[in-house]
PDB file of N, CA and C in Angstrom:
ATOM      1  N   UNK A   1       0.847  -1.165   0.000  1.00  0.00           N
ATOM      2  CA  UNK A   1       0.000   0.000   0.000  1.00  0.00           C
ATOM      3  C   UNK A   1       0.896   1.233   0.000  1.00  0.00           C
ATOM      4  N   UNK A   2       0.614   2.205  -0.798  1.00  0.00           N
ATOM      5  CA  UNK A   2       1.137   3.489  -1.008  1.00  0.00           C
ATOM      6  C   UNK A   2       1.275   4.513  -0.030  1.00  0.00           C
ATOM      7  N   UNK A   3       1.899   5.121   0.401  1.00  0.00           N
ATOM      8  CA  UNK A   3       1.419   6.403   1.552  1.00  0.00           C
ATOM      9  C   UNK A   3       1.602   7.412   0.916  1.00  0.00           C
ATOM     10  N   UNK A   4       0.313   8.307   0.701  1.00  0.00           N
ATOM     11  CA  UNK A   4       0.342   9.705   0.356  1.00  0.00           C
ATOM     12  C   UNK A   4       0.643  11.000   1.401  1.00  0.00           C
ATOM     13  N   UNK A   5       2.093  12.050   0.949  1.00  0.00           N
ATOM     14  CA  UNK A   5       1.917  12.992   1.556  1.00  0.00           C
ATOM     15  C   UNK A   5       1.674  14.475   1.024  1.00  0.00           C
ATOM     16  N   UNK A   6       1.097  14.285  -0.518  1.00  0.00           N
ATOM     17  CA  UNK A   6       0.315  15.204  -1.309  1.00  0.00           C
ATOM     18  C   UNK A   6      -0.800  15.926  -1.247  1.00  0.00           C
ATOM     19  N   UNK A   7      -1.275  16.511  -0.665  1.00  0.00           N
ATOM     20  CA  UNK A   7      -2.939  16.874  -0.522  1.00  0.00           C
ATOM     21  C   UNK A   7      -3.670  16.458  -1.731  1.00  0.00           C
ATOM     22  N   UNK A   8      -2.791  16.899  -2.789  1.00  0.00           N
ATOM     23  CA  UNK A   8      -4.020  16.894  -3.997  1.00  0.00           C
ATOM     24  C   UNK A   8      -3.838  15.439  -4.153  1.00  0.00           C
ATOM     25  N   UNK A   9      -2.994  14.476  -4.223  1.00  0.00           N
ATOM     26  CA  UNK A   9      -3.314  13.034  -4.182  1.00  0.00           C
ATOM     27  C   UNK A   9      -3.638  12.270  -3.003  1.00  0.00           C
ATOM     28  N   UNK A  10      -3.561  12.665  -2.021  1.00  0.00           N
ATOM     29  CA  UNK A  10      -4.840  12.273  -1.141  1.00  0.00           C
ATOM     30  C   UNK A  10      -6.162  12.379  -1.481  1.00  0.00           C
ATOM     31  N   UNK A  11      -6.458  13.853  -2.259  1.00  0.00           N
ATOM     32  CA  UNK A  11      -8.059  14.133  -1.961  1.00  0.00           C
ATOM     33  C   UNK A  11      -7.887  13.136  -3.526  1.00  0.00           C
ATOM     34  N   UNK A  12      -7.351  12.728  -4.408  1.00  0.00           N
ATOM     35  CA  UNK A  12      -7.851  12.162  -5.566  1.00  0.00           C
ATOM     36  C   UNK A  12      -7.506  10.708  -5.639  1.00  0.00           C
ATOM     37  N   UNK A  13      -6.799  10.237  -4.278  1.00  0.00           N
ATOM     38  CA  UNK A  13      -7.235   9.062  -4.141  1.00  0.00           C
ATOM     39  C   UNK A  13      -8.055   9.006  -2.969  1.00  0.00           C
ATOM     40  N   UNK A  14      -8.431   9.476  -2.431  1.00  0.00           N
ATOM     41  CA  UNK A  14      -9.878   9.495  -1.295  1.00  0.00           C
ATOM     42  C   UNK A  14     -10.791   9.339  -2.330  1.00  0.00           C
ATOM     43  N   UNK A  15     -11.576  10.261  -3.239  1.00  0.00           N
ATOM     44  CA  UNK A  15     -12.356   9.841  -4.169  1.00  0.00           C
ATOM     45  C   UNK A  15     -12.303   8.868  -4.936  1.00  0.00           C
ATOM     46  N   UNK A  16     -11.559   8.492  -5.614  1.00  0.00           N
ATOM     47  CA  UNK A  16     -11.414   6.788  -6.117  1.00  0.00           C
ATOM     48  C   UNK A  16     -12.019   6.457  -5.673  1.00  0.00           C
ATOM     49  N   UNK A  17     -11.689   6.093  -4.028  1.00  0.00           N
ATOM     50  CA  UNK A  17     -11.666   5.354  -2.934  1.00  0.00           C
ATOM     51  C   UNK A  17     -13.443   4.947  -2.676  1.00  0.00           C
ATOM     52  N   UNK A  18     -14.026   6.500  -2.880  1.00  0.00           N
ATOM     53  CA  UNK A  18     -15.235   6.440  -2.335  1.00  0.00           C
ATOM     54  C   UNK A  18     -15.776   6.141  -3.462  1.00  0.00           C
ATOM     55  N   UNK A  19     -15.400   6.791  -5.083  1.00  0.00           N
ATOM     56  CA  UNK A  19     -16.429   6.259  -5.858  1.00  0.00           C
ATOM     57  C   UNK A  19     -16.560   4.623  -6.046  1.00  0.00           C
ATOM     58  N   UNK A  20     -15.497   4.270  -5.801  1.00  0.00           N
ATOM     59  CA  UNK A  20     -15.541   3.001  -6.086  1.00  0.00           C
ATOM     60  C   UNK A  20     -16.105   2.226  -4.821  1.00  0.00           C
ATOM     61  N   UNK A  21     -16.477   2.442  -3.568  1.00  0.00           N
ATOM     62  CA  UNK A  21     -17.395   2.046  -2.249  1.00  0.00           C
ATOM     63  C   UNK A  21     -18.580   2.334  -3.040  1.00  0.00           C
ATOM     64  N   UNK A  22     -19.419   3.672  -3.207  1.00  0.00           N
ATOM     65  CA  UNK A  22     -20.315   4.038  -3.135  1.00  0.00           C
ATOM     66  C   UNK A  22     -21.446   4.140  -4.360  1.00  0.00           C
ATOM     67  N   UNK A  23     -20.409   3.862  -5.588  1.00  0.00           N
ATOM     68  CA  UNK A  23     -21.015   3.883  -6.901  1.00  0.00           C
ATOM     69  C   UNK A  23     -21.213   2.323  -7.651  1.00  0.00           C
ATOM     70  N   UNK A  24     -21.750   1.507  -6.794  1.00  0.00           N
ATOM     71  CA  UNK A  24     -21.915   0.118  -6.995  1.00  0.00           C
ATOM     72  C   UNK A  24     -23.433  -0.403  -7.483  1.00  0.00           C
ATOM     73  N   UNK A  25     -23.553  -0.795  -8.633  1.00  0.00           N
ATOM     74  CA  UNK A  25     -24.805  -1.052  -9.280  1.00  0.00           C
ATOM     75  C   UNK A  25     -25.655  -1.754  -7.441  1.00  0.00           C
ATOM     76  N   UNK A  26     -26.942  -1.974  -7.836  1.00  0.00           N
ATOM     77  CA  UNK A  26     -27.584  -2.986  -6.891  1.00  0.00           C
ATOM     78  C   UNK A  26     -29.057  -3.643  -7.395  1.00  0.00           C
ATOM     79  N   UNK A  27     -29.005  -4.772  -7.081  1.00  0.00           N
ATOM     80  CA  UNK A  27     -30.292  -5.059  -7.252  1.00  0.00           C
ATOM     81  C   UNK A  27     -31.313  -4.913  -6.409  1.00  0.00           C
ATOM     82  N   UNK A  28     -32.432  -4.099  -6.786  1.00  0.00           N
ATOM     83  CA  UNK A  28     -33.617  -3.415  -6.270  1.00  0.00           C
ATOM     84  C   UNK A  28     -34.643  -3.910  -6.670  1.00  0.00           C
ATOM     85  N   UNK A  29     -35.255  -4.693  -5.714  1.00  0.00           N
ATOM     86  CA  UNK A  29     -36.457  -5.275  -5.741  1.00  0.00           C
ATOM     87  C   UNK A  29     -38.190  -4.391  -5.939  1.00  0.00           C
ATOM     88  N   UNK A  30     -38.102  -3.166  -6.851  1.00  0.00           N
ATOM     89  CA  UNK A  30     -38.900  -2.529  -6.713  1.00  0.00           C
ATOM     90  C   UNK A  30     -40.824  -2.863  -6.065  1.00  0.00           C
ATOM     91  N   UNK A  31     -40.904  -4.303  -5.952  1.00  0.00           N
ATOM     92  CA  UNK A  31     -42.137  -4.646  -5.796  1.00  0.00           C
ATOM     93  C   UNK A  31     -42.081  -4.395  -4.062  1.00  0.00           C
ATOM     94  N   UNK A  32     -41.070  -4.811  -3.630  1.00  0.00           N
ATOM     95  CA  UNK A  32     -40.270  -4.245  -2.005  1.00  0.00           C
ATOM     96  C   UNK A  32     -40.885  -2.622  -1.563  1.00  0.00           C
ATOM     97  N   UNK A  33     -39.961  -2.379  -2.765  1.00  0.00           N
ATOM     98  CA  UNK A  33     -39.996  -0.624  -2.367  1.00  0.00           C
ATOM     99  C   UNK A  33     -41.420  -0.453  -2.436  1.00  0.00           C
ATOM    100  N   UNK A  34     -42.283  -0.836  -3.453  1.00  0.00           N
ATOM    101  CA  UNK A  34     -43.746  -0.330  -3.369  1.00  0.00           C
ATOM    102  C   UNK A  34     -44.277  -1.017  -2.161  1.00  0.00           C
ATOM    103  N   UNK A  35     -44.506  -2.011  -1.701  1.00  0.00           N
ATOM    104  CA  UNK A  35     -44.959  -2.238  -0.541  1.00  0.00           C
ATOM    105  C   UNK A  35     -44.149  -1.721   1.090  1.00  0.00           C
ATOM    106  N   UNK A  36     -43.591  -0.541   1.007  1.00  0.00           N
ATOM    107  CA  UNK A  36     -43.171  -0.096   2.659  1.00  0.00           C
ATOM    108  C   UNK A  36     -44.396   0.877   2.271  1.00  0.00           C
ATOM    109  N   UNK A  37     -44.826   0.811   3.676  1.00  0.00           N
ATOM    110  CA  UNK A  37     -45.872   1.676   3.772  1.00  0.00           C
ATOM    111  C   UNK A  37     -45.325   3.393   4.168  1.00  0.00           C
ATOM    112  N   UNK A  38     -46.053   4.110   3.517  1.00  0.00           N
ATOM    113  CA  UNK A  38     -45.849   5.675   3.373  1.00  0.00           C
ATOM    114  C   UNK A  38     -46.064   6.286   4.619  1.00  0.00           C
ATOM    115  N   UNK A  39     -45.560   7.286   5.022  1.00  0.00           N
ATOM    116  CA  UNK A  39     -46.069   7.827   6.412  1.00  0.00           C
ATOM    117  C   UNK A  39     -46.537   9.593   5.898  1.00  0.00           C
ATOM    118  N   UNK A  40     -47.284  10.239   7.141  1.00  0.00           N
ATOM    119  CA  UNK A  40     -47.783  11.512   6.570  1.00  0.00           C
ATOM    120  C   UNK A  40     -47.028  12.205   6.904  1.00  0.00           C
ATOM    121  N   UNK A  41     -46.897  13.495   6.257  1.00  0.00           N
ATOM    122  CA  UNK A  41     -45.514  14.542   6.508  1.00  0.00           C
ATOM    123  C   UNK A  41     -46.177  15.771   7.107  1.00  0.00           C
ATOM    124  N   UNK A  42     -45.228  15.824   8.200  1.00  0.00           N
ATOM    125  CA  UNK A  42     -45.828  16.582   9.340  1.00  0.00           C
ATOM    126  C   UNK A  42     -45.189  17.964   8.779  1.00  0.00           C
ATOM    127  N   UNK A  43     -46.330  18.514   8.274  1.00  0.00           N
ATOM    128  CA  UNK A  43     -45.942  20.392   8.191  1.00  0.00           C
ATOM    129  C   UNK A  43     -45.889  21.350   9.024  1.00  0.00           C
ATOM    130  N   UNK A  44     -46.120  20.768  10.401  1.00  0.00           N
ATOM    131  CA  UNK A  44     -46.199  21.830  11.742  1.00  0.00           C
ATOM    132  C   UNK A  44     -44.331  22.075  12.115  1.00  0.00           C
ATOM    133  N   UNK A  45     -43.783  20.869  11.464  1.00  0.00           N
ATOM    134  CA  UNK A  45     -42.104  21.334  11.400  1.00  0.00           C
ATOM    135  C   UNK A  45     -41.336  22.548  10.583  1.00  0.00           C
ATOM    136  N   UNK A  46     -42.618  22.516   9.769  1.00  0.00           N
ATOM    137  CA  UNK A  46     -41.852  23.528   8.903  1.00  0.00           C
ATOM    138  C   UNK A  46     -41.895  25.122   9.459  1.00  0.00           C
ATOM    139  N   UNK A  47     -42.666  25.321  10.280  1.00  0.00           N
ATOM    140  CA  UNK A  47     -42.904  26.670  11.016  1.00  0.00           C
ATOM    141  C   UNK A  47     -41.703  27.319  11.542  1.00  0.00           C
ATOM    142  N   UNK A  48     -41.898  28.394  11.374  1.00  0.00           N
ATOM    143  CA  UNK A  48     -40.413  29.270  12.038  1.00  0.00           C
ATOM    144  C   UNK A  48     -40.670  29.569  13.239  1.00  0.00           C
ATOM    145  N   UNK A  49     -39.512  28.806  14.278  1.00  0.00           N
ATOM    146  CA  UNK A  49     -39.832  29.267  15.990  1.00  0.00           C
ATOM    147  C   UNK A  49     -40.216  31.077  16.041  1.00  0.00           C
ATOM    148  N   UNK A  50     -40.978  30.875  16.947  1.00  0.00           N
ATOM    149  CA  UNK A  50     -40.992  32.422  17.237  1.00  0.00           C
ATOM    150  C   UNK A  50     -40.156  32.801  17.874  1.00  0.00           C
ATOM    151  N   UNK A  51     -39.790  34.315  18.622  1.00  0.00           N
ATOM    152  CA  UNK A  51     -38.412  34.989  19.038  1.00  0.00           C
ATOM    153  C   UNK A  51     -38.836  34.457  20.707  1.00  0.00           C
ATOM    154  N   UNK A  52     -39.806  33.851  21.304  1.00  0.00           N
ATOM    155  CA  UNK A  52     -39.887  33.607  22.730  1.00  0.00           C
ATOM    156  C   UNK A  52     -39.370  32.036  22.364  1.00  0.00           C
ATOM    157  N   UNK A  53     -39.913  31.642  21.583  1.00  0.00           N
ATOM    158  CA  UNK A  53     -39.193  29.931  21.473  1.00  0.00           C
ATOM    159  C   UNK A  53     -37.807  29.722  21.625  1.00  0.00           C
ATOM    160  N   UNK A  54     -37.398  30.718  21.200  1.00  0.00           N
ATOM    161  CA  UNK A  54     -35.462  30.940  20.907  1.00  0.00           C
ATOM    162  C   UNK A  54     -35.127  31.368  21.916  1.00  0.00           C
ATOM    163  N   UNK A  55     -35.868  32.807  22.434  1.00  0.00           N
ATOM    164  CA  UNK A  55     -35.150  32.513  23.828  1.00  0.00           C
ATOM    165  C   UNK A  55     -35.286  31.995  24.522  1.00  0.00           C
ATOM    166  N   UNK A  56     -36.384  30.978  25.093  1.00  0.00           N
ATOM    167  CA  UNK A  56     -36.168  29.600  25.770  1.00  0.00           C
ATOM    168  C   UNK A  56     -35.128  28.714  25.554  1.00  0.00           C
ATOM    169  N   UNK A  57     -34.863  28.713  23.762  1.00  0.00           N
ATOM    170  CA  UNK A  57     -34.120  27.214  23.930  1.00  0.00           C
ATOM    171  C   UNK A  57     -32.562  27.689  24.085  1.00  0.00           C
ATOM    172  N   UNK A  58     -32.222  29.265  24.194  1.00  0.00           N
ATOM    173  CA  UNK A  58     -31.019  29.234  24.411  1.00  0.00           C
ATOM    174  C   UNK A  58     -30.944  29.949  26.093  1.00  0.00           C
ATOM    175  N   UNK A  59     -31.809  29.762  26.355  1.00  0.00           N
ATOM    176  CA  UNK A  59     -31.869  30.485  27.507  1.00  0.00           C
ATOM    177  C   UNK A  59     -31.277  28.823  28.687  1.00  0.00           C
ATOM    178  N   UNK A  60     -32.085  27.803  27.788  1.00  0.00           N
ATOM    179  CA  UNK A  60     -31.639  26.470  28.252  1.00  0.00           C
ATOM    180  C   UNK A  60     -30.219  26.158  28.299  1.00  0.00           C
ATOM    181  N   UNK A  61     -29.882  26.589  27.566  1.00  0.00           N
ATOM    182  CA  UNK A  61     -28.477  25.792  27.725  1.00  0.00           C
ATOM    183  C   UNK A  61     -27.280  26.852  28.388  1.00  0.00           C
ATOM    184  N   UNK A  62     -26.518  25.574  28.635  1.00  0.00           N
ATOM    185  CA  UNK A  62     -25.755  25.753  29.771  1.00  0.00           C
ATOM    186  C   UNK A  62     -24.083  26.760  29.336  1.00  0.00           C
ATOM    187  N   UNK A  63     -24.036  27.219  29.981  1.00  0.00           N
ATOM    188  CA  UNK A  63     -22.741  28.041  29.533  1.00  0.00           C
ATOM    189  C   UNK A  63     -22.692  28.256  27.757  1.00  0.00           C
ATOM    190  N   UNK A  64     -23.618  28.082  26.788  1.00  0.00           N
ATOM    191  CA  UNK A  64     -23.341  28.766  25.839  1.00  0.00           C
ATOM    192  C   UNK A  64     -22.727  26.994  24.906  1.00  0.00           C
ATOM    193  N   UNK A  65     -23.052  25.876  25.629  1.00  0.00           N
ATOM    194  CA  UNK A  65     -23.026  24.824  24.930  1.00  0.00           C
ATOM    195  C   UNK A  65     -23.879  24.103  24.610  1.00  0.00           C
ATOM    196  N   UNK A  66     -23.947  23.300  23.102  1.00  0.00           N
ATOM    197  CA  UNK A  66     -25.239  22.749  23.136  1.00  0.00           C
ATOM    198  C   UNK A  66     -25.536  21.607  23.802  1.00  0.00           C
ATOM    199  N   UNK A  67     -26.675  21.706  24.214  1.00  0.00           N
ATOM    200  CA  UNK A  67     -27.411  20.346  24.538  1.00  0.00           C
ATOM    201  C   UNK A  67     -26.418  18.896  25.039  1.00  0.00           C
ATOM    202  N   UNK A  68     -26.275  18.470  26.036  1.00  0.00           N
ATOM    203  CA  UNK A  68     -25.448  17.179  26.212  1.00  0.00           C
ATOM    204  C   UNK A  68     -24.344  17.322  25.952  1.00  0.00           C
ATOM    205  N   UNK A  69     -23.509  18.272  26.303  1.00  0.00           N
ATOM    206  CA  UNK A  69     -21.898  18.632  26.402  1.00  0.00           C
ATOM    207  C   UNK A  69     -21.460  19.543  27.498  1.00  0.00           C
TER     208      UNK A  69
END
């Protein structure tokens, strides 16, 4: 195995790397895919917090870190 200390041949063998992981034909059972059942899409997410929501949720956290740190 080769060791790269090039940036630009790192990043152009990193991509190789990945196209060749990630760009792999597959067989897809489409009769599969049509039978998972659909779920409904909740549009109450899409709402923009209001300016009291925000300052609650940063009012929550602790020294200026997020959530669980």
């Amino acid at each position: 195995m080769e060791t790269f200390s090039d940036s630009k041949r790192i990043v152009a063998r990193s991509s190789e790397h990945f196209q060749k992981l990630l760009n792999v034909p597959g067989d897809i059972d489409h009769e599969a895919l049509d039978n998972i059942p659909q779920r409904i899409t909740k549009t109450s997410l899409d709402e923009i917090p209001t300016t009291a929501e925000m300052a609650r949720a940063i009012a929550g956290l602790k020294d200026g870190k997020a959530h669980g740190t």
